[in-house]
N, C-alpha and C. Protein backbone atom coordinates (compact mmCIF):
# COMPACT_ATOMS: atom_id res chain seq x y z
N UNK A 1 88.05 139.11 75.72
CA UNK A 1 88.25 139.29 77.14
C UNK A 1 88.23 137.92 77.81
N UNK A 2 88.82 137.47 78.41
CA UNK A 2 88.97 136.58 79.40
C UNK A 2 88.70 136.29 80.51
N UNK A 3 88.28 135.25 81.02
CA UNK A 3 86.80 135.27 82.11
C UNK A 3 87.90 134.39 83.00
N UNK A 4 88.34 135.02 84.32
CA UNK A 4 89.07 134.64 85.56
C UNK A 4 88.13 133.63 86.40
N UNK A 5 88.31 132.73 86.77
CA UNK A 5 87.08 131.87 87.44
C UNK A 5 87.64 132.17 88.73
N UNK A 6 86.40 132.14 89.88
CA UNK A 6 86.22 132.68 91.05
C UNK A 6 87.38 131.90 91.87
N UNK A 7 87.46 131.27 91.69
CA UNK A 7 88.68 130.14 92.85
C UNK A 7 89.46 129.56 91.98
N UNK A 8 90.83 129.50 91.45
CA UNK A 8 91.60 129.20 90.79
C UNK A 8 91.70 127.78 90.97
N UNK A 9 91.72 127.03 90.30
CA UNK A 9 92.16 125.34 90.16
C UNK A 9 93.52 125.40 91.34
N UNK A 10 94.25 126.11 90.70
CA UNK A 10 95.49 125.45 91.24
C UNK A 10 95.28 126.39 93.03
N UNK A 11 94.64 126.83 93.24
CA UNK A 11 94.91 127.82 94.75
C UNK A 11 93.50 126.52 95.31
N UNK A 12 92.93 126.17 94.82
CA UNK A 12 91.98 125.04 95.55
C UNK A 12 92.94 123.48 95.64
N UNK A 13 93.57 123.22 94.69
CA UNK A 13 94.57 121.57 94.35
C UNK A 13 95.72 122.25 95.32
N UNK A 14 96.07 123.62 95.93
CA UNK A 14 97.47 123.76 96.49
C UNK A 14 97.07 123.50 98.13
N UNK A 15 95.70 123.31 98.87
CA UNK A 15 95.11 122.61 100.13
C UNK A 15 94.60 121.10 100.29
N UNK A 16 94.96 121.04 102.06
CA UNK A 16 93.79 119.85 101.82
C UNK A 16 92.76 120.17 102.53
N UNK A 17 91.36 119.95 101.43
CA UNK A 17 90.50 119.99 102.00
C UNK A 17 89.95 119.30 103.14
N UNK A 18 89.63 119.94 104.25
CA UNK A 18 89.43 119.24 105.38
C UNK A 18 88.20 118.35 105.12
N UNK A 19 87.19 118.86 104.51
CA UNK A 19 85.80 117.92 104.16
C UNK A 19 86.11 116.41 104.03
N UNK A 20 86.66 116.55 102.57
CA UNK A 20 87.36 115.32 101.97
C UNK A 20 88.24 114.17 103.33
N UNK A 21 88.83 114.69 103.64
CA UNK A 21 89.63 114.24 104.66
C UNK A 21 88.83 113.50 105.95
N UNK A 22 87.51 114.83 106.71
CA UNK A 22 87.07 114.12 107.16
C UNK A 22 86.07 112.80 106.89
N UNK A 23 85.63 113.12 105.57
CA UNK A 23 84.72 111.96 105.05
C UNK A 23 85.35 111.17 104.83
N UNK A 24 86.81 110.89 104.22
CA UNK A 24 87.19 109.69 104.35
C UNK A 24 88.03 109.13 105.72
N UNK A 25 87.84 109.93 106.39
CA UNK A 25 88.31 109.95 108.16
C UNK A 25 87.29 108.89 108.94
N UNK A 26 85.78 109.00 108.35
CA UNK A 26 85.15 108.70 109.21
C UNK A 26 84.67 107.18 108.88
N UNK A 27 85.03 107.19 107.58
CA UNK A 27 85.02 105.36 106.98
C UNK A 27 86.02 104.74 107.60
N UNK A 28 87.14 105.37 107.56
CA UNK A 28 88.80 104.57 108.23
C UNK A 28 87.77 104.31 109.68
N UNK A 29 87.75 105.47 110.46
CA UNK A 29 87.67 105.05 111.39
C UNK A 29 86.25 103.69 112.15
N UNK A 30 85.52 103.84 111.41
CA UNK A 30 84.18 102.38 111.62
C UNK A 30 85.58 101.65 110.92
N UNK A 31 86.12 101.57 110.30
CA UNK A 31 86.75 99.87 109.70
C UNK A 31 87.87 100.11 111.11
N UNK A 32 88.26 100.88 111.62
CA UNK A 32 89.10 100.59 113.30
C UNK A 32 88.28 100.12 113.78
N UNK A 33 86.74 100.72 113.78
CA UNK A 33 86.42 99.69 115.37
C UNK A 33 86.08 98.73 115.20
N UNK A 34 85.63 98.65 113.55
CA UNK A 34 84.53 96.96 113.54
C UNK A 34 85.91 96.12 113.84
N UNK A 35 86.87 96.32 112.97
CA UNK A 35 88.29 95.33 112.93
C UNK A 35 89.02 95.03 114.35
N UNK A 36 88.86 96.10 115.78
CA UNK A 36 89.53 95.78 116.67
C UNK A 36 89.48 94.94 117.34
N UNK A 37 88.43 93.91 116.97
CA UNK A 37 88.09 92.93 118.47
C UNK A 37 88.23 92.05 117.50
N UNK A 38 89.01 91.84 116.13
CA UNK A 38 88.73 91.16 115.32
C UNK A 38 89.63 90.56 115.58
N UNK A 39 89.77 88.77 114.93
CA UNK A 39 91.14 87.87 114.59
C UNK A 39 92.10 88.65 113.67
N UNK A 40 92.97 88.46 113.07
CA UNK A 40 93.81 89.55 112.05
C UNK A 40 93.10 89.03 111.06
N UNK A 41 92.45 87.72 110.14
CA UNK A 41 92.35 87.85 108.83
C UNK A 41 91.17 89.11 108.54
N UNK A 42 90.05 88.73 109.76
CA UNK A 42 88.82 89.82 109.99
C UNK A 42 89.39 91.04 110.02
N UNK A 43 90.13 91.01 110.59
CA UNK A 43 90.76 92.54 111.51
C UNK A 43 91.69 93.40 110.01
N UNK A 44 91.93 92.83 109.07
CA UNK A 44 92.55 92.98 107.70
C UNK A 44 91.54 93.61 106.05
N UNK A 45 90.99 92.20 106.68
CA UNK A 45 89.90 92.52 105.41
C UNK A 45 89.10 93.97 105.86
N UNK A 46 88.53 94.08 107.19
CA UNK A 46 87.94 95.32 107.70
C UNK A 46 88.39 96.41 107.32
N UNK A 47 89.92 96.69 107.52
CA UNK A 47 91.03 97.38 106.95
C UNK A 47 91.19 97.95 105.51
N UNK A 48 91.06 96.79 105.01
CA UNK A 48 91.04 96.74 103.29
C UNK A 48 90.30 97.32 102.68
N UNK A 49 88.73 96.99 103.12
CA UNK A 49 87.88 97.68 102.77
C UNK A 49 87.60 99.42 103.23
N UNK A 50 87.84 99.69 104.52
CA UNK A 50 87.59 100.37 104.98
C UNK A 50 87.98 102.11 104.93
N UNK A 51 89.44 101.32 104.47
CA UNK A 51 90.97 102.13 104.22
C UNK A 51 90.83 102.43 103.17
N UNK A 52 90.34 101.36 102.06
CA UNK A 52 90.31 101.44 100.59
C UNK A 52 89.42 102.42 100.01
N UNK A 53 87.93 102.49 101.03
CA UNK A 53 87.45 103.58 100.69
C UNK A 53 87.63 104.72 101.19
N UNK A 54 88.01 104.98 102.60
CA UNK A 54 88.27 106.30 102.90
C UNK A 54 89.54 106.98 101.76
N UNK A 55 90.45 106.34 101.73
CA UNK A 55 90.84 106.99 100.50
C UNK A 55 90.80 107.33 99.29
N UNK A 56 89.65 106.64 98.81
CA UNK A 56 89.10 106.65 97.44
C UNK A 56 88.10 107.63 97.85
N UNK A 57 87.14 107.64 99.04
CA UNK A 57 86.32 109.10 99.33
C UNK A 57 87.44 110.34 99.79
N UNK A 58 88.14 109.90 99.88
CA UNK A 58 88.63 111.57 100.14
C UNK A 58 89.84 112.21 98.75
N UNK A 59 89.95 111.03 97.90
CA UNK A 59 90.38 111.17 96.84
C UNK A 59 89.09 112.38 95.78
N UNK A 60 88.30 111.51 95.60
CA UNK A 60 87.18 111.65 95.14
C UNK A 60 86.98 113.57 95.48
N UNK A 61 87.11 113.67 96.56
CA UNK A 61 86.44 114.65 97.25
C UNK A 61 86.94 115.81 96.89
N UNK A 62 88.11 115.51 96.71
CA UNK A 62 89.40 116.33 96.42
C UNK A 62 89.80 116.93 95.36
N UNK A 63 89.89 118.44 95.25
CA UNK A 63 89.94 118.77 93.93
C UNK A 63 91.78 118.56 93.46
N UNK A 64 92.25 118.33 94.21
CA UNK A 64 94.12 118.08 93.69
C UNK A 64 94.50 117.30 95.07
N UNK A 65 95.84 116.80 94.41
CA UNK A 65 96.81 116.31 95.91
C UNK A 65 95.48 114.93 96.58
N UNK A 66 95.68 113.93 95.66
CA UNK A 66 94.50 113.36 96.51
C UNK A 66 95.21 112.53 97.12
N UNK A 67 96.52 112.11 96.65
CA UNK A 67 97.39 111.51 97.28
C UNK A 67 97.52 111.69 98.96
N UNK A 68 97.55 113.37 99.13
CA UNK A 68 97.39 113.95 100.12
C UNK A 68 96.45 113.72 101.12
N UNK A 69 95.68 113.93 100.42
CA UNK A 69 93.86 113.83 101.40
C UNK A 69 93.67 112.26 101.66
N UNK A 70 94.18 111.05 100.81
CA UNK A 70 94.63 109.71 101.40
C UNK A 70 95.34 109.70 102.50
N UNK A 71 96.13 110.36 102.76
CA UNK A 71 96.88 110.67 104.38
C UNK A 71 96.17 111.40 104.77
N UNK A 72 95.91 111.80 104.54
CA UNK A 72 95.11 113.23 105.53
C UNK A 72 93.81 112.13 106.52
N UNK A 73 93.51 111.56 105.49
CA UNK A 73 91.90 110.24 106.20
C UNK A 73 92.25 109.69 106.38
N UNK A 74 93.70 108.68 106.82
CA UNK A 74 94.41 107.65 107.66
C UNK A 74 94.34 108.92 108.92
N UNK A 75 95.47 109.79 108.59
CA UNK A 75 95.44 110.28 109.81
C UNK A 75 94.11 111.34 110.49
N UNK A 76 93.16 111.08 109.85
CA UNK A 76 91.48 111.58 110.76
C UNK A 76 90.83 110.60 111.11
N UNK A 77 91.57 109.62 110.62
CA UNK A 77 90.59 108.16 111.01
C UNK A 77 90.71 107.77 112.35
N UNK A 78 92.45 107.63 112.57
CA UNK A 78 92.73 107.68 114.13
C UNK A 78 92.62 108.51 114.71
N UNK A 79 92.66 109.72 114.86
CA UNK A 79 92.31 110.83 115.43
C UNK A 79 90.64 110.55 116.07
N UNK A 80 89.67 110.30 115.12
CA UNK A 80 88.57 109.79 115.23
C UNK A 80 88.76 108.61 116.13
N UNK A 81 89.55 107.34 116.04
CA UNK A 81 89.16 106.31 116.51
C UNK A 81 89.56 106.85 118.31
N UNK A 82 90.59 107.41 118.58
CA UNK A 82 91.18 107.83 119.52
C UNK A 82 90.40 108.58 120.56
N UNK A 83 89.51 109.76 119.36
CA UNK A 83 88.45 110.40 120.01
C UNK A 83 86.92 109.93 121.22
N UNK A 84 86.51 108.71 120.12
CA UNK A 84 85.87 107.53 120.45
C UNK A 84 86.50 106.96 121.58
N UNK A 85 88.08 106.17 121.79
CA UNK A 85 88.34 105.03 122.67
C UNK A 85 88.21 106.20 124.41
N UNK A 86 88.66 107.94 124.09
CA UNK A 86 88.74 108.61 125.37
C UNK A 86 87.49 108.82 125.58
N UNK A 87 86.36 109.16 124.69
CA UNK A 87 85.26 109.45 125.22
C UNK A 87 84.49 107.73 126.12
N UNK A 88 85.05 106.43 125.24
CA UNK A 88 84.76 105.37 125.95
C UNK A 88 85.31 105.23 127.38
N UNK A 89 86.95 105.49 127.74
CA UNK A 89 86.86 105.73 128.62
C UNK A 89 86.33 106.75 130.00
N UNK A 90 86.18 107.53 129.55
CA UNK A 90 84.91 108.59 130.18
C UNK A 90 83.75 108.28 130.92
N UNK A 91 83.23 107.22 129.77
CA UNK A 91 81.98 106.89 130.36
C UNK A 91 82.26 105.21 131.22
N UNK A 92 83.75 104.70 130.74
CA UNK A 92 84.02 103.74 132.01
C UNK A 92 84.22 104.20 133.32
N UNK A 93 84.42 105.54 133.82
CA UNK A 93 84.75 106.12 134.82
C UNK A 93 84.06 106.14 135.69
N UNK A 94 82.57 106.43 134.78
CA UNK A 94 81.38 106.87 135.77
C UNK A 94 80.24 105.49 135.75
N UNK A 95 81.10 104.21 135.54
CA UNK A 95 80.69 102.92 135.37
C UNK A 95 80.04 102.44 134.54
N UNK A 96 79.99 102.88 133.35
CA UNK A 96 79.41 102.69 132.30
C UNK A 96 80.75 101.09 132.01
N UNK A 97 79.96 100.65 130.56
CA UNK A 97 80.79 99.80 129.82
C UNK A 97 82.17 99.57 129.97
N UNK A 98 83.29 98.59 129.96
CA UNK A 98 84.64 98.77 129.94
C UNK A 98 84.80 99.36 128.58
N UNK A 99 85.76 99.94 128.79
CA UNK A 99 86.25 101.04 127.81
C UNK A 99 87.40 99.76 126.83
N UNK A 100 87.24 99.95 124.79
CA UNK A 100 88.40 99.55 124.43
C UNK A 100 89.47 99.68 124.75
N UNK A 101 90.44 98.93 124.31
CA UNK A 101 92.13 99.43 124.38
C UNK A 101 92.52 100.12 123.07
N UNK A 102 93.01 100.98 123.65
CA UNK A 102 93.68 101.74 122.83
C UNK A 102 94.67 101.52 121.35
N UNK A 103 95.51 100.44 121.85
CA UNK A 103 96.02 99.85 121.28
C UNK A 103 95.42 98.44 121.04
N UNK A 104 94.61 98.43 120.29
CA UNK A 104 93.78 96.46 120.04
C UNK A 104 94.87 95.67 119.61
N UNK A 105 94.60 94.83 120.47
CA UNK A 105 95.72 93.64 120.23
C UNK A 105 96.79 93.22 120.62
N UNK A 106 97.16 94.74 120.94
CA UNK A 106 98.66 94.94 121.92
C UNK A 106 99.33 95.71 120.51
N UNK A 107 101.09 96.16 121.15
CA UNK A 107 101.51 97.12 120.39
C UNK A 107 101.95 96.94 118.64
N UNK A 108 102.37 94.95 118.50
CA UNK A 108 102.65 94.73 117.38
C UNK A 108 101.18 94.56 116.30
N UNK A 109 100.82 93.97 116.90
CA UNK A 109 99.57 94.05 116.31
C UNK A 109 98.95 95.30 115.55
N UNK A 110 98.59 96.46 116.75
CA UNK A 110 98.21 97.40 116.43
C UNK A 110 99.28 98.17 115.53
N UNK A 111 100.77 98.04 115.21
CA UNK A 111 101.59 98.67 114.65
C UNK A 111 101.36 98.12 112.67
N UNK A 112 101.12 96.43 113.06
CA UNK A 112 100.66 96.07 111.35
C UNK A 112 99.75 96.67 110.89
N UNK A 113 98.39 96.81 112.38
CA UNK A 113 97.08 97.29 111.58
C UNK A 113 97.25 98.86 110.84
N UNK A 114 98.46 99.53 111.60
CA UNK A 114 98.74 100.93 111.35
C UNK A 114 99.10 100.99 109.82
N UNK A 115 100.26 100.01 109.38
CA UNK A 115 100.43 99.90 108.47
C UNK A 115 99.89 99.68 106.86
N UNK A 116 99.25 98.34 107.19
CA UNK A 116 98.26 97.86 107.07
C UNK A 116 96.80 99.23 105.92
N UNK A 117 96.63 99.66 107.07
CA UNK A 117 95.40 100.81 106.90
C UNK A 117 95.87 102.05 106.11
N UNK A 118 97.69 102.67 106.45
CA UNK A 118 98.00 103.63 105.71
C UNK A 118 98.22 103.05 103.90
N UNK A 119 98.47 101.69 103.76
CA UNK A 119 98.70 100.86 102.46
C UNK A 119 97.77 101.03 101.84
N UNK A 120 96.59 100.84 102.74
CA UNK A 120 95.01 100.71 102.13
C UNK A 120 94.09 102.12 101.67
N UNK A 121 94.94 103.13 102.25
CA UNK A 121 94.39 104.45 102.37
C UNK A 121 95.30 105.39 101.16
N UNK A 122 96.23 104.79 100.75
CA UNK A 122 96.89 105.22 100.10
C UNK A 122 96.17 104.73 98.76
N UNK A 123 96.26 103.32 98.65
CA UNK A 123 95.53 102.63 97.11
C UNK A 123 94.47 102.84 96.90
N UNK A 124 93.63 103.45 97.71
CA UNK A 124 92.31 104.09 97.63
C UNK A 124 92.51 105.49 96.63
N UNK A 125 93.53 106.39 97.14
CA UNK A 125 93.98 107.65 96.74
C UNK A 125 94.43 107.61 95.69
N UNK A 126 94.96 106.51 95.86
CA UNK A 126 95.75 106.35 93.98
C UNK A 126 94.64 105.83 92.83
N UNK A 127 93.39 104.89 93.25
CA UNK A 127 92.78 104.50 92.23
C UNK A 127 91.81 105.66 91.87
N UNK A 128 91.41 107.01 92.98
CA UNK A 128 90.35 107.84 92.55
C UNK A 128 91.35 108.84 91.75
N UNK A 129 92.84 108.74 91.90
CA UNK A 129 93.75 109.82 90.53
C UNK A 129 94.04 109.38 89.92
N UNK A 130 93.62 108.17 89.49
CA UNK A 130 93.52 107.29 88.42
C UNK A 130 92.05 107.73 87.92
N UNK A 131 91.13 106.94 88.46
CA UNK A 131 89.96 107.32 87.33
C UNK A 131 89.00 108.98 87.29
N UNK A 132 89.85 109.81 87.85
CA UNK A 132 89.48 111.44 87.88
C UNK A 132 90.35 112.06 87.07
N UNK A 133 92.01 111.26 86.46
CA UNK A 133 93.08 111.66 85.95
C UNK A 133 92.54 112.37 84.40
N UNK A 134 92.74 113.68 84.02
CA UNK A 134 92.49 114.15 82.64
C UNK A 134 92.63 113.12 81.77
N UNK A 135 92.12 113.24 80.40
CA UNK A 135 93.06 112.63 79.64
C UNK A 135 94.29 113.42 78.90
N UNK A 136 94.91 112.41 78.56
CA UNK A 136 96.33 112.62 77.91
C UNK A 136 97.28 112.14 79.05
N UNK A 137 97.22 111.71 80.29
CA UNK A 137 97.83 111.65 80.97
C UNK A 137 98.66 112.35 81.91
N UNK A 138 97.78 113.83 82.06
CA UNK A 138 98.30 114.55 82.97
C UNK A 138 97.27 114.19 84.22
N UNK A 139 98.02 114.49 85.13
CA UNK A 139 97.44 113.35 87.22
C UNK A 139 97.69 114.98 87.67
N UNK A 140 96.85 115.07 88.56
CA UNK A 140 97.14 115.88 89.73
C UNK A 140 97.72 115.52 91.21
């Protein structure tokens, strides 16, 4: 007789887990803010690191498609950072602190760092389906 396991591999690897996503959502997003007031080499390396692990944590996290959940935590990271810059402005309203810009740096800037961070969020994703990859060389 044959024993059906409760949640099928492939019906868990065919989502993205939101967990995964947000945990590596919430690393991207500290490497946005430490990096925004940064020079670009600072403002890069922040990136590198930051990006590198949110996608390697949400790789990690991930039972399939980690490729996936590497985008998935670029795009929760800003979502997050975004969340942060409106609630900053909020509390500039009622005279609190000046609120960041939205865009740090201005639009080219902020368009490399975009880049930049999805590169970094991606090679994160790729090195945790690398060292989670079965052997024989089948990848999820």
């Amino acid at each position: 007789m044959a024993v059906v396991p409760f949640s099928p591999r492939s019906a868990a690897a065919a989502k993205i887990d939101p967990i995964a996503a947000t945990w590596g959502g919430l690393a991207g997003a500290i490497g946005l803010m430490v990096g925004a007031g940064r020079d670009w080499p600072a403002r890069l390396l922040a990136l590198a690191i930051a990006f590198g692990l949110a996608g390697f944590l949400a790789g990690v996290r991930a039972m399939g498609r980690r490729i996936a959940h590497g985008f998935a935590a670029f795009a929760v990271a800003y979502a997050i950072h975004a969340a942060f810059i409106a609630l900053a402005n909020v509390i500039d309203m009622f005279g609190g602190p000046v609120a960041p810009a939205l865009l740090a740096g201005g639009g080219s800037a902020w368009l490399r760092a975009l880049g930049a961070s999805l590169a970094f969020a991606l090679i994160g994703a790729v090195l945790a389906n690398r060292w989670l990859a079965p052997p024989g060389g089948r990848r999820r």
